[in-house]
Protein backbone atom coordinates (compact mmCIF):
# COMPACT_ATOMS: atom_id res chain seq x y z
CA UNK A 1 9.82 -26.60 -7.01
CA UNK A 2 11.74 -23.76 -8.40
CA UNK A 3 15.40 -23.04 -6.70
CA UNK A 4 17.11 -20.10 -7.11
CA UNK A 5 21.12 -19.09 -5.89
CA UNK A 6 21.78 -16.37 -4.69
CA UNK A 7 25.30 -15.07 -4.11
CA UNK A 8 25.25 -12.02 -1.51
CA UNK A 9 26.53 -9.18 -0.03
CA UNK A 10 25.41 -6.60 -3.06
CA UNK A 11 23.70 -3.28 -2.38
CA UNK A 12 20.49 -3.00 -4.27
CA UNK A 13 19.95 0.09 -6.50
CA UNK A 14 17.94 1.24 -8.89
CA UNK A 15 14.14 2.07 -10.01
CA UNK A 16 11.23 -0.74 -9.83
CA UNK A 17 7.92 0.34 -11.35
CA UNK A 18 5.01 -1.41 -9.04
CA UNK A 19 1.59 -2.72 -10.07
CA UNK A 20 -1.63 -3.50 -8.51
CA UNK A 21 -2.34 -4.75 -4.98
CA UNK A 22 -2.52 -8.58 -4.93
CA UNK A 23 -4.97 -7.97 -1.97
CA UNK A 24 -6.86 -5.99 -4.19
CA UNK A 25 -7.14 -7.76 -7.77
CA UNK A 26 -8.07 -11.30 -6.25
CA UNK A 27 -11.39 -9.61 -4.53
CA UNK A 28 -12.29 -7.19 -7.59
CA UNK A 29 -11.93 -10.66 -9.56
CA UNK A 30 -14.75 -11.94 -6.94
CA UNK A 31 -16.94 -8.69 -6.93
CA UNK A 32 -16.78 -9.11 -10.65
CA UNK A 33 -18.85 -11.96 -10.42
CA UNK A 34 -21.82 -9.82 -8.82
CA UNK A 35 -22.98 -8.45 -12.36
CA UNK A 36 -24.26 -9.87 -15.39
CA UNK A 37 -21.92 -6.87 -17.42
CA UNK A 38 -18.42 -7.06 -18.04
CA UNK A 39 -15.92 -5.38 -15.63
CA UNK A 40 -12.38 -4.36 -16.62
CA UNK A 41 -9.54 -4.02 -14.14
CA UNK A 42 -6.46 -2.18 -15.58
CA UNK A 43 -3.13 -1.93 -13.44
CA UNK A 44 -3.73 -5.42 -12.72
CA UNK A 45 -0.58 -7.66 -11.30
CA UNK A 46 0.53 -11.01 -13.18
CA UNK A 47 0.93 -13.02 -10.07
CA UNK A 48 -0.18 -16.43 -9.34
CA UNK A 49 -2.56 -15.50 -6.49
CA UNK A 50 -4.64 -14.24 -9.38
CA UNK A 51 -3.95 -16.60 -11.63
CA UNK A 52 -5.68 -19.11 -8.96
CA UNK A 53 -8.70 -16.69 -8.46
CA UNK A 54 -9.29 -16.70 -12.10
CA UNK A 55 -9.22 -20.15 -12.24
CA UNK A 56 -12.06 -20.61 -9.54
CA UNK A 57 -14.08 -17.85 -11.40
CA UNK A 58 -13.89 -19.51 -14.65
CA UNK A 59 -15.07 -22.83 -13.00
CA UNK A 60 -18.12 -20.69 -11.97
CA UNK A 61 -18.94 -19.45 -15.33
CA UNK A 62 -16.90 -16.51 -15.72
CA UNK A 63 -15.10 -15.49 -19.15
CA UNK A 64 -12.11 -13.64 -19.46
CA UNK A 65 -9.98 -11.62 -21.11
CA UNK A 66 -6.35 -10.44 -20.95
CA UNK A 67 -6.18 -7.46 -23.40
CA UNK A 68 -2.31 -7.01 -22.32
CA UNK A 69 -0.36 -8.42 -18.91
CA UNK A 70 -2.07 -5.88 -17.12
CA UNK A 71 -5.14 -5.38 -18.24
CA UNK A 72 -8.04 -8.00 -16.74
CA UNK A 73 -11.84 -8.28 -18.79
CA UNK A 74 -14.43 -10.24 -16.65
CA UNK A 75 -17.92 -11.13 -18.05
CA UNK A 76 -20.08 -13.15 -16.33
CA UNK A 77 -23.59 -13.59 -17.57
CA UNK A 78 -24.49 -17.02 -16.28
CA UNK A 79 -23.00 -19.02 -13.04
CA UNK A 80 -23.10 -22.39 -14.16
CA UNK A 81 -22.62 -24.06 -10.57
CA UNK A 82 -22.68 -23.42 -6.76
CA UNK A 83 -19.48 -25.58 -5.89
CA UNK A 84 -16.85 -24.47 -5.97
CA UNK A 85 -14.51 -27.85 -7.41
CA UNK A 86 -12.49 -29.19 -4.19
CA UNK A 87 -9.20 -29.11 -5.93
CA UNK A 88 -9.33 -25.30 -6.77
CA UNK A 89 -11.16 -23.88 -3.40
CA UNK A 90 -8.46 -25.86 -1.26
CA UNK A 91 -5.32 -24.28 -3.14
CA UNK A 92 -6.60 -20.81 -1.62
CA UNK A 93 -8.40 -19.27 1.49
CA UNK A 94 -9.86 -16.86 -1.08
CA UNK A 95 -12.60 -19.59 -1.85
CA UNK A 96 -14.39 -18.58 1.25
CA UNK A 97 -14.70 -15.17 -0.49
CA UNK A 98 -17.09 -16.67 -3.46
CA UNK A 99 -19.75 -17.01 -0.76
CA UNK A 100 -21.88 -13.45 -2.07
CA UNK A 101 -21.66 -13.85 -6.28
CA UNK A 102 -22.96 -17.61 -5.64
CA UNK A 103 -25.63 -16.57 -2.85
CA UNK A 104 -27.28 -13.83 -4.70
CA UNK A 105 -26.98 -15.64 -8.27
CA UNK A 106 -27.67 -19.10 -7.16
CA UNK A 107 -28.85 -18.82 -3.47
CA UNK A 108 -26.40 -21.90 -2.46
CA UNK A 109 -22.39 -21.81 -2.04
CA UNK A 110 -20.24 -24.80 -1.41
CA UNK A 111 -17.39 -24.01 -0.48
CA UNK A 112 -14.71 -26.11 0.22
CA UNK A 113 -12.78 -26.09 4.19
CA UNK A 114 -9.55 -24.70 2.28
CA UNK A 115 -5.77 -25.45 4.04
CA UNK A 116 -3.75 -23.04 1.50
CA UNK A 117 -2.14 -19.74 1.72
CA UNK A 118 0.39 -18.28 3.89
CA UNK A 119 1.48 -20.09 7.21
CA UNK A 120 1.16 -17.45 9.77
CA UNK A 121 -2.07 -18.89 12.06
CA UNK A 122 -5.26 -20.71 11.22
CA UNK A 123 -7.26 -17.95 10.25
CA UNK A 124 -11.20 -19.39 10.96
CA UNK A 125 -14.54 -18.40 9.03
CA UNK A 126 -16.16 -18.22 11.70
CA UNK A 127 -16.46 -14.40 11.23
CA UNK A 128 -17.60 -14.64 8.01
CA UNK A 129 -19.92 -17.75 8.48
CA UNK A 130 -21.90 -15.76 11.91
CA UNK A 131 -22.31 -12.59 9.64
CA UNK A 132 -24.01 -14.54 6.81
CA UNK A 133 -26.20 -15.93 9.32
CA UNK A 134 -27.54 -13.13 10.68
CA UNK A 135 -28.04 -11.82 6.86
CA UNK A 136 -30.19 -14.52 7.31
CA UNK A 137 -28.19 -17.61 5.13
CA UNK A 138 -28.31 -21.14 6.78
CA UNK A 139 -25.10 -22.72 7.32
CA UNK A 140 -24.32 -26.39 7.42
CA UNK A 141 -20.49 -27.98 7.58
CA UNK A 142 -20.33 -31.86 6.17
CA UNK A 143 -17.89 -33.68 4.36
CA UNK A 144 -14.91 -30.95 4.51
CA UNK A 145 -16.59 -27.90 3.10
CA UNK A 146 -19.21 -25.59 4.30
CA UNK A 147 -22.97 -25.39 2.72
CA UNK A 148 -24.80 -22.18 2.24
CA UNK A 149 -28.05 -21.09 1.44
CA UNK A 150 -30.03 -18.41 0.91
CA UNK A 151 -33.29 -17.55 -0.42
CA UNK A 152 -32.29 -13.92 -0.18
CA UNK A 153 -30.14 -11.83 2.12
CA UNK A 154 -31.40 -9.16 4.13
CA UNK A 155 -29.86 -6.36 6.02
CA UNK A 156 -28.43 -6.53 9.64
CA UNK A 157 -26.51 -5.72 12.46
CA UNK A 158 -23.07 -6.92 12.78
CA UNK A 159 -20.26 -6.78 15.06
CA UNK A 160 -17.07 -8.50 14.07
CA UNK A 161 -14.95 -9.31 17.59
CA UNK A 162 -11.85 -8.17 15.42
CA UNK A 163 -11.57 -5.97 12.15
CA UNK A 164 -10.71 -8.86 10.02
CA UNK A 165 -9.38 -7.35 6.54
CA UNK A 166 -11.33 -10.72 4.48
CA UNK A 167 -13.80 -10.99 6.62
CA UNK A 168 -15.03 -6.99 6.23
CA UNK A 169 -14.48 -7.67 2.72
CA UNK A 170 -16.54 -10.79 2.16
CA UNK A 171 -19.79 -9.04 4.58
CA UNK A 172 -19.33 -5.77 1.96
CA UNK A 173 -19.86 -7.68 -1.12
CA UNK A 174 -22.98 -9.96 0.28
CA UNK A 175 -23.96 -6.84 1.66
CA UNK A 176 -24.32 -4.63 -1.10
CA UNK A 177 -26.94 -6.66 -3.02
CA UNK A 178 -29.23 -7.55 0.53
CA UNK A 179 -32.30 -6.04 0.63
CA UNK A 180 -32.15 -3.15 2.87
CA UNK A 181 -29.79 -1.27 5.47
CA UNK A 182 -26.02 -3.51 6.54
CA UNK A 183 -23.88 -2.10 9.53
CA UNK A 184 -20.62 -3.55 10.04
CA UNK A 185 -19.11 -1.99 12.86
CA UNK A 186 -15.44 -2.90 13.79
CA UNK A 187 -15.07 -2.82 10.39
CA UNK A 188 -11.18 -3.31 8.91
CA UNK A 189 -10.37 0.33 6.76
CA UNK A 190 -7.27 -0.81 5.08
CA UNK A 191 -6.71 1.05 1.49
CA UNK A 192 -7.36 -2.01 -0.35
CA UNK A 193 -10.89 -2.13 1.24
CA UNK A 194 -11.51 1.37 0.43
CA UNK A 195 -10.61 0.56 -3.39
CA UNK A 196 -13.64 -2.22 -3.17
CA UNK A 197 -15.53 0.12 -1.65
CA UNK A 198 -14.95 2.70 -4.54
CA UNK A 199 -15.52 -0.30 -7.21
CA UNK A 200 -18.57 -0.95 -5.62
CA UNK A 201 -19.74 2.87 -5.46
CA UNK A 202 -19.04 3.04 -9.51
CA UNK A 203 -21.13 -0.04 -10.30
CA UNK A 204 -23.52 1.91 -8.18
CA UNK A 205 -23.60 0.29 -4.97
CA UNK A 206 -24.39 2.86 -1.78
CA UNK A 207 -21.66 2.52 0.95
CA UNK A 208 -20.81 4.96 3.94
CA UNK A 209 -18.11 4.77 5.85
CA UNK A 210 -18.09 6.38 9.66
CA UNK A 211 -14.78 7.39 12.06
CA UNK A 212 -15.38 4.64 14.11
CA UNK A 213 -14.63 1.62 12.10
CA UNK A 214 -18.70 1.53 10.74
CA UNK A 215 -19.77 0.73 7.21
CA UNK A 216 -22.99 1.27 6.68
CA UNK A 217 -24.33 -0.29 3.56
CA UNK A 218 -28.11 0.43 1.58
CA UNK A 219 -28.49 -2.78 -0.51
CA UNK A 220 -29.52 -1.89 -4.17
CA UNK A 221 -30.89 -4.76 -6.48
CA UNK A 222 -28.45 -4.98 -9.07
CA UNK A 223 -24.88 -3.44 -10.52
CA UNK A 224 -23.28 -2.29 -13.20
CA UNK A 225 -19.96 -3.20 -14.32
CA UNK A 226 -17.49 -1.15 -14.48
CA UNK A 227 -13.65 0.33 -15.77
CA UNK A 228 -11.16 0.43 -12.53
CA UNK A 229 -7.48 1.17 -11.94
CA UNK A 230 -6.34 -1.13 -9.15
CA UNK A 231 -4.34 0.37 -6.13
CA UNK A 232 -0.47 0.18 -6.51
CA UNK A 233 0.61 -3.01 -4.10
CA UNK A 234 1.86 -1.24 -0.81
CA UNK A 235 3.66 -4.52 0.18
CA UNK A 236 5.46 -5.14 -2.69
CA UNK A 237 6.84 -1.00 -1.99
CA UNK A 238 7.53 -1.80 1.74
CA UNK A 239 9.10 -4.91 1.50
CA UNK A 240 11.59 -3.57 -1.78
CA UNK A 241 12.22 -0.62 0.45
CA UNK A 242 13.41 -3.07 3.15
CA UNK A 243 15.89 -4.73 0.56
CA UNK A 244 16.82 -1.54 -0.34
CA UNK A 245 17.84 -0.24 3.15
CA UNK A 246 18.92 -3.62 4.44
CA UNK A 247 21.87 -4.27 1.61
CA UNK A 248 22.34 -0.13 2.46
CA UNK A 249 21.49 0.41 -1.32
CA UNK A 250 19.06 3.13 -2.96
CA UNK A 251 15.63 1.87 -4.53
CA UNK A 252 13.27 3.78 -6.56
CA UNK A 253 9.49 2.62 -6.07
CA UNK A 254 7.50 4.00 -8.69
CA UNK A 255 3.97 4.04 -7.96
CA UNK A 256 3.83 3.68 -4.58
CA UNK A 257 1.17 6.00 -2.63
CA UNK A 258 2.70 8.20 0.13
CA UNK A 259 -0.72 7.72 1.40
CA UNK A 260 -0.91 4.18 1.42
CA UNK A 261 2.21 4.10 3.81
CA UNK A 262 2.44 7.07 6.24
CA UNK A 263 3.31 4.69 9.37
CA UNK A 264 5.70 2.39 7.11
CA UNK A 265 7.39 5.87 6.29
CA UNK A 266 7.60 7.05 9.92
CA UNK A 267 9.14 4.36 11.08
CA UNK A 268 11.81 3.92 8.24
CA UNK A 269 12.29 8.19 9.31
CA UNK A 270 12.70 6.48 13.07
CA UNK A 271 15.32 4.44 12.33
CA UNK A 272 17.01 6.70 10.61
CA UNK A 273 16.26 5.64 6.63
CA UNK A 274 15.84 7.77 4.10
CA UNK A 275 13.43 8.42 1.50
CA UNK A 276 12.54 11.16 -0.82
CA UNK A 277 8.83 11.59 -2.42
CA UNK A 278 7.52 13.13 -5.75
CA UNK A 279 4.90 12.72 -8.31
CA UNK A 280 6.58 9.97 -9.64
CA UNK A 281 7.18 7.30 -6.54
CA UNK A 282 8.80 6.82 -3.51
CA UNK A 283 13.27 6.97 -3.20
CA UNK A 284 15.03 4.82 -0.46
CA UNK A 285 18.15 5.21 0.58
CA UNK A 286 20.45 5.70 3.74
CA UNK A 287 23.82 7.62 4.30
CA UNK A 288 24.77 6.02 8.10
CA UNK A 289 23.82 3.79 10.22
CA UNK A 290 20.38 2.29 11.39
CA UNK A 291 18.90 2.48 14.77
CA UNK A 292 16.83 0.35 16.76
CA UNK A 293 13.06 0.67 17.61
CA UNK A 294 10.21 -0.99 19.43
CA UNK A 295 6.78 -1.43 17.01
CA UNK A 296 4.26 -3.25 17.57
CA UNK A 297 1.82 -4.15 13.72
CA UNK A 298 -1.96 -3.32 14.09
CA UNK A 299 -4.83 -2.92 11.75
CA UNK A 300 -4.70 -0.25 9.46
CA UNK A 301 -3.66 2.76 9.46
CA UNK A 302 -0.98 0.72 12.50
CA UNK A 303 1.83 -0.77 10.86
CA UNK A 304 0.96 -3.40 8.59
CA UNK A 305 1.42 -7.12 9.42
CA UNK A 306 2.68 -7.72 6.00
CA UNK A 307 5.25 -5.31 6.58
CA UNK A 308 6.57 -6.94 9.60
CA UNK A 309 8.84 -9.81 8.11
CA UNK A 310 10.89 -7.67 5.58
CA UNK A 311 11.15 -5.11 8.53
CA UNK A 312 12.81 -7.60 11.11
CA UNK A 313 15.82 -8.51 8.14
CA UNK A 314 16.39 -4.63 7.83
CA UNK A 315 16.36 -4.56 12.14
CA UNK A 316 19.03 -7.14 12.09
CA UNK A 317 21.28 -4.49 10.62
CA UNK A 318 20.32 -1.77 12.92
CA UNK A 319 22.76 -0.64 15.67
CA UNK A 320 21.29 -1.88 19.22
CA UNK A 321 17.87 -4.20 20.91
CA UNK A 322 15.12 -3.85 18.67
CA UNK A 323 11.19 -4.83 19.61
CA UNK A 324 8.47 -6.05 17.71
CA UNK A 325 5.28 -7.18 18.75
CA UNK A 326 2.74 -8.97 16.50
CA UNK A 327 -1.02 -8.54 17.12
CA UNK A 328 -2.78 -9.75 14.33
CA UNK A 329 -1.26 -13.18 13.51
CA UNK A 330 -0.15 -15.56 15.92
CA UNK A 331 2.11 -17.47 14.08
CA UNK A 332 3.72 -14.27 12.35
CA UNK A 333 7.24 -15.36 13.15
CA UNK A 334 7.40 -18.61 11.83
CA UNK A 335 10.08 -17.75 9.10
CA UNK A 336 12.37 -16.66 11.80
CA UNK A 337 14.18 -19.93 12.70
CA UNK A 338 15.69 -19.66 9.02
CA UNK A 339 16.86 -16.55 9.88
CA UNK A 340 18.35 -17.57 12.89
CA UNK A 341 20.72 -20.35 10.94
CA UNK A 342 21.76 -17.48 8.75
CA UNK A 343 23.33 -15.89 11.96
CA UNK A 344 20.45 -13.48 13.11
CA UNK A 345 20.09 -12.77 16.79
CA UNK A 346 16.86 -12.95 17.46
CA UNK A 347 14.93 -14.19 20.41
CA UNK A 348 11.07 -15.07 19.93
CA UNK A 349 8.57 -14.87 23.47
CA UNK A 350 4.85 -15.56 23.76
CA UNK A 351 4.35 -12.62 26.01
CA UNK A 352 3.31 -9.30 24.51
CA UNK A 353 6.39 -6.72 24.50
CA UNK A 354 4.55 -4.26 22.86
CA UNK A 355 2.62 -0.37 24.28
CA UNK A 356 -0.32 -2.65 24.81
CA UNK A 357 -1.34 -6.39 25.32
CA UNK A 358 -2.94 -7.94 22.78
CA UNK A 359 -5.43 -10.74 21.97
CA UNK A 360 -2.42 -13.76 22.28
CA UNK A 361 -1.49 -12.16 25.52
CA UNK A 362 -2.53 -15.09 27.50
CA UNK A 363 -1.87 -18.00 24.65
CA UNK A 364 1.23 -19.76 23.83
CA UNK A 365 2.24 -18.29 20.88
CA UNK A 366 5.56 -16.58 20.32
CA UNK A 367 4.12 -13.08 18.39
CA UNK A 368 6.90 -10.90 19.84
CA UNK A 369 10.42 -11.00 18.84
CA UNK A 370 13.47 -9.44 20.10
CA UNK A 371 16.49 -8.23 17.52
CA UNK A 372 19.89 -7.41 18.48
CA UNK A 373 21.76 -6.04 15.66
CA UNK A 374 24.24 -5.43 13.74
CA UNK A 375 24.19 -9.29 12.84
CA UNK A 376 26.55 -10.25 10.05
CA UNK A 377 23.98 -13.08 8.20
CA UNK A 378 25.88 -15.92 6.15
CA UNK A 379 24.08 -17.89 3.20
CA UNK A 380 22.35 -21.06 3.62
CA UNK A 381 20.24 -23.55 2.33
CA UNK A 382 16.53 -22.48 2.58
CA UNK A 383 13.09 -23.85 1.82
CA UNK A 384 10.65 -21.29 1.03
CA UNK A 385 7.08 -22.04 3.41
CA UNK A 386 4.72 -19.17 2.21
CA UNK A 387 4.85 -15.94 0.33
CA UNK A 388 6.24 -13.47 2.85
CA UNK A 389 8.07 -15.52 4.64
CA UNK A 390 9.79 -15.81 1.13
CA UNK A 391 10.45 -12.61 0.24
CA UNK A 392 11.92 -12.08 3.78
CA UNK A 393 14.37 -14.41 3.06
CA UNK A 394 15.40 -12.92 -0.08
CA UNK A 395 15.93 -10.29 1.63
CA UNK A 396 18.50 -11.80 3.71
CA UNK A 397 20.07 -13.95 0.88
CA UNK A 398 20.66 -10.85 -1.29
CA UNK A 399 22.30 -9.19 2.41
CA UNK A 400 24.41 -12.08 3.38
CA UNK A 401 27.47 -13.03 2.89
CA UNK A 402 28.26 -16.17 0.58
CA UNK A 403 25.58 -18.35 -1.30
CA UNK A 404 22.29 -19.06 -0.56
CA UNK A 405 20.08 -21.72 -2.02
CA UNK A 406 16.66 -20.79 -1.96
CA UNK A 407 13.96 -23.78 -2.97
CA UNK A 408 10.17 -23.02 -3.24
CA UNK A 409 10.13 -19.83 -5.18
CA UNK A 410 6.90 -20.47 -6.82
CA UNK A 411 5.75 -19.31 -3.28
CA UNK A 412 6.67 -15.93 -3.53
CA UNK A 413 5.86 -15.65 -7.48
CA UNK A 414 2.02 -15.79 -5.63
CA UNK A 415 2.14 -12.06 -4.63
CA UNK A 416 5.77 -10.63 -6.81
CA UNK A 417 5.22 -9.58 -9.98
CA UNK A 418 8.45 -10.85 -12.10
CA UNK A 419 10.65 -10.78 -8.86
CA UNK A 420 13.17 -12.85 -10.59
CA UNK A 421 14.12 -9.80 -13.42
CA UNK A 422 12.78 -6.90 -10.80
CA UNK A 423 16.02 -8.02 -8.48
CA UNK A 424 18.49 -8.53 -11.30
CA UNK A 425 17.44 -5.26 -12.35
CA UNK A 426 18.41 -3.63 -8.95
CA UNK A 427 21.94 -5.83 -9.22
CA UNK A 428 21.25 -9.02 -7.27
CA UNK A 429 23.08 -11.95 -8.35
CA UNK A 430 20.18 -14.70 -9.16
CA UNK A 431 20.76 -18.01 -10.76
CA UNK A 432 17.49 -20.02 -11.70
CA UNK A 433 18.60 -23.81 -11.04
């Protein structure tokens, strides 16, 4: 595992340029895999999530090729197998996402049951498994991975109890190539959706999209590839902004989308950050002190779940009782404890403190969390579980005071583009051990 050092208390300043969405790249890498023609995805982030999605896709057949570190060629002109090996699909959830280029190229997938990724809840198929089936696929689960066939999808009616972000992804993409009319209704919206959906519509797939949460999809028979600029990662903005504020510094994000992040932005104005928008990016920066809110994370356009790690750090500095209740992942808080050790105040409870209950209102999980602040965090010794959870304690290593040793940075590396340089950039004090 990689361990890093970090010796705190230093304000973060300075200008970080941001690339694509890592929850955009790893499913144009996927949708890729629809056409026989080459795609090209520029603005493309060097992260390891993607280098693990490339992997898979290469197992399947596809060829690539990496002009420059941010420039992605995919040609696929054959899939060679419908399995997907066991060793790559259980590294990553994303396996479960090479269910429509196999189907509609091979008319099987095998997919493996995969454990990996981030550990914030179990996160089932099940959504994406009923949705196939009434597409008409037949499902069978043996052996530890899930077997699906198809002699051809077909349009249909679906519901999903819950506008999963992967699942409404995975449904577009088998969708788009099914003969006849798809509506997915409850569908997730978030901007890294819409930039599949305007892939899709340039390789000249026919997708509408209705106010209440309904995609309605005409299946064509085949697609064109296609030249596309991947969204700037709205994360990787949010959660540098966070640092930023937190260490009472002043970042520079350029690239990131004012409209990408209108609630992130609100509530940063709530608390009393500040931030300053042009052509050019997004400025962070604060001249007093923080105060403390109640927020509760939603689907889009609600405050993002992946915001809601770097955002408790930054509420451990605010003055006063701060709220947040999770509603998407029930495990959410998990990285919590660590912050704890390092001296933050924070009190986790499995009922729902939010405006509204919530799904894990009645369920033993602790998904909301209570912040008293100012809190005065101290280094530690810290082993890095998942990606977020990572970068959330960076966050806190770069704020406190004293060392840190942070093991199990390859974990964030998954979604950072060169975090290591980015934060030495901005005047953290990182030693690579």
């Amino acid at each position: 595992m990689t361990t890093w050092i970090v010796d705190g208390g230093t304000p973060l300043r300075g200008t970080l340029q941001l690339t694509g969405a890592k929850n955009s790249i790893t499913k144009l890498m996927v949708l890729a895999l629809l056409t026989e023609s080459p795609c090209t995805f520029t603005n493309a982030p060097h992260i390891g999530d993607s280098q693990i999605t490339q992997a898979i896709c290469e197992a399947l057949g596809a060829k690539f090729n990496l002009p420059n570190p941010h420039e992605i060629q995919i040609h696929t002109p054959t899939i060679l197998t419908s399995e997907i090996p066991f060793e790559l699909g259980s590294r990553n959830r994303l396996a479960i996402m090479m269910v429509p280029p196999l189907l509609h190229r091979t008319g099987r997938a095998i997919i493996p049951i995969a454990a990996g990724g981030d550990r914030i809840g179990p996160r089932p198929v099940n959504f994406h498994l009923d949705g196939y089936a009434k597409m008409g696929a037949h499902i069978e689960v043996h052996d530890e991975v899930y077997d699906i066939r198809s002699d051809g999808l077909h349009g249909a009616e679906i519901v999903l109890p819950f506008p999963s972000v992967t699942t409404t992804e995975n449904l577009l993409l088998g969708a788009v190539l099914a003969k006849g009319r798809t509506f997915i209704r409850n569908a997730a919206i978030e901007p890294e959706i819409m930039d599949l959906v305007m892939c899709l519509q340039k390789m000249g797939a026919i997708i509408d999209y209705n106010a209440d949460r309904t995609l309605v999809i005409d299946g064509v028979r085949s697609l064109t590839g296609v030249t596309h600029e991947i969204i700037p990662d709205r994360i990787v903005a949010a959660s540098m902004a966070c640092a930023g504020l937190a260490t009472h510094g002043d970042i520079t994000v350029l690239g990131a989308r004012q409209e990408d992040m209108v609630t992130f932005l609100n509530t940063i104005r709530r608390i009393g950050g500040q931030f300053d928008i042009d052509q050019a990016g997004i400025r962070f920066y604060r001249k007093g002190p923080l105060s403390p809110i109640a927020i509760e994370t939603n689907v889009h356009p609600g405050f993002m779940t992946d915001w809601q790690p770097p955002f408790v750090v930054l509420l451990t500095q605010a003055n006063g009782m701060s709220v947040v209740h999770e509603t998407v992942f029930e495990n959410r808080f998990g990285y919590v404890s660590e912050l704890q050790k390092m001296g933050a105040d924070i009190a986790l409870y499995d009922t729902c403190l939010g405006g509204s209950s919530c799904r894990f209102r009645f369920t033993n999980y602790p998904h909301s969390c209570v912040i008293k602040g100012p809190s005065a965090l101290t280094g530690g010794d810290i082993s890095v579980p998942d990606l977020r959870a990572g970068f959330t304690y960076l966050i806190a290593a770069i704020l406190a005071k004293g060392q840190s040793t942070i093991e199990g940075v390859e974990h964030i590396e998954r979604g950072y583009e060169g975090i290591e340089d980015s934060l030495r950039a901005l005047g953290a004090s990182i030693k690579v051990v």
